[in-house]
Protein backbone atom coordinates (compact mmCIF):
# COMPACT_ATOMS: atom_id res chain seq x y z
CA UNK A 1 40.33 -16.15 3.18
CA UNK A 2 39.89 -13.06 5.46
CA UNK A 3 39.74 -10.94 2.55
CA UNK A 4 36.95 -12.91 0.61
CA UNK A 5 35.11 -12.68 3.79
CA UNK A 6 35.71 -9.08 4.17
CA UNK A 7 34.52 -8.14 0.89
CA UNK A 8 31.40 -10.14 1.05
CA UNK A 9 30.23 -8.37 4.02
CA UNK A 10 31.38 -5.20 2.80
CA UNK A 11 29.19 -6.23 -0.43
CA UNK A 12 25.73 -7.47 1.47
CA UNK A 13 26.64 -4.11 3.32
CA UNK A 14 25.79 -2.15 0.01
CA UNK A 15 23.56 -3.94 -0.61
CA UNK A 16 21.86 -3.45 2.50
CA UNK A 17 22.30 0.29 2.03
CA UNK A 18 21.03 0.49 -1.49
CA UNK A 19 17.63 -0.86 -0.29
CA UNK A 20 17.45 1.49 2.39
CA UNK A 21 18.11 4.39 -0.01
CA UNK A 22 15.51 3.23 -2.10
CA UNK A 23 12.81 3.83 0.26
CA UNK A 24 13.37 7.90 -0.84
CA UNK A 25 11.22 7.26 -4.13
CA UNK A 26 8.77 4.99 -2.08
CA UNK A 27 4.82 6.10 -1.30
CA UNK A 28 3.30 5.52 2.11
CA UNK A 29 -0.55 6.06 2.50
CA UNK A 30 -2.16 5.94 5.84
CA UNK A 31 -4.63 2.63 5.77
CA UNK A 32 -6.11 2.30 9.20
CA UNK A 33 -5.60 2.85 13.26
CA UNK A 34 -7.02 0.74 15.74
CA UNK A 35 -6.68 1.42 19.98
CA UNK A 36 -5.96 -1.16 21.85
CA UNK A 37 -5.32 -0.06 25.32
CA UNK A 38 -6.96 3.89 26.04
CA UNK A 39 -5.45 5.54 29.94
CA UNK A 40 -4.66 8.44 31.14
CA UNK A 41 -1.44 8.29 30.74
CA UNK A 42 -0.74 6.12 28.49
CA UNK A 43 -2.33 5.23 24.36
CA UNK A 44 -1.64 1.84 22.58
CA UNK A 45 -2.56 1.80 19.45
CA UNK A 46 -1.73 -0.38 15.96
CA UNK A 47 -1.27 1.71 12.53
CA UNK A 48 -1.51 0.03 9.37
CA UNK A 49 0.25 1.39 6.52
CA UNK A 50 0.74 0.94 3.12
CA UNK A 51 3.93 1.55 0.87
CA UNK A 52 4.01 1.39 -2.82
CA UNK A 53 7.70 0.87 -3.70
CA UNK A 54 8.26 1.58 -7.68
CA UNK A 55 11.79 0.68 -7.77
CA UNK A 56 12.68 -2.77 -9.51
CA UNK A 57 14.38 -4.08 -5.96
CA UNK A 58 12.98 -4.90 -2.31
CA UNK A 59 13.42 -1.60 0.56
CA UNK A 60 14.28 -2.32 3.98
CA UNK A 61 12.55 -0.35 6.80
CA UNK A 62 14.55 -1.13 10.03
CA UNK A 63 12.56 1.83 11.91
CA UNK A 64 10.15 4.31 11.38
CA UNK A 65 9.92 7.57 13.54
CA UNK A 66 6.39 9.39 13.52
CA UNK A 67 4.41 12.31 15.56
CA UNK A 68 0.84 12.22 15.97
CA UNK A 69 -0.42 16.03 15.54
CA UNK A 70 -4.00 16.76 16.68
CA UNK A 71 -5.01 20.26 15.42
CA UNK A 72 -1.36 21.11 14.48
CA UNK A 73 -0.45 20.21 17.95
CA UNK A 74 2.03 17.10 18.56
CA UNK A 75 0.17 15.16 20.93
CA UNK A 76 2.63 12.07 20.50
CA UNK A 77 5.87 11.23 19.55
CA UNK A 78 7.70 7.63 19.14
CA UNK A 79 9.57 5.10 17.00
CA UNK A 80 9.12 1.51 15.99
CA UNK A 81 11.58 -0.94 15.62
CA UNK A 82 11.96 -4.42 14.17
């Protein structure tokens, strides 16, 4: 029984894997930004992107790491998570 069970996880592993490899040969476009809280220290703000995946299977995104470069200058720096 332990082994079934092991090689089912190790199976939705891969497959877990595969999708995230597939998001190599996927396009994202930037759509739209919108502030929602403006400080001096501190910028909230909502991006909205889009991805065009051409591969014949879903992609997983668990996180996405981005800088925000004003005049070739990173001006901010972060990572979202879900």
């Amino acid at each position: 029984m332990l082994l079934v069970l092991g090689v089912a996880v190790l199976t939705a592993t891969c497959g877990m894997q595969r999708k995230r490899d597939n998001l190599k040969n996927c396009k994202f476009t930037f759509e739209d930004v919108t502030f929602e809280t403006l400080g001096l220290t501190e910028i909230k703000f909502r991006l909205k992107m889009g991805l065009e995946n051409p591969n014949d299977e879903e992609v997983v995104l668990d996180r996405m790491d981005f800088e925000v470069l004003a005049q070739n200058r990173e001006i901010a720096k972060g990572q979202q998570k879900d």
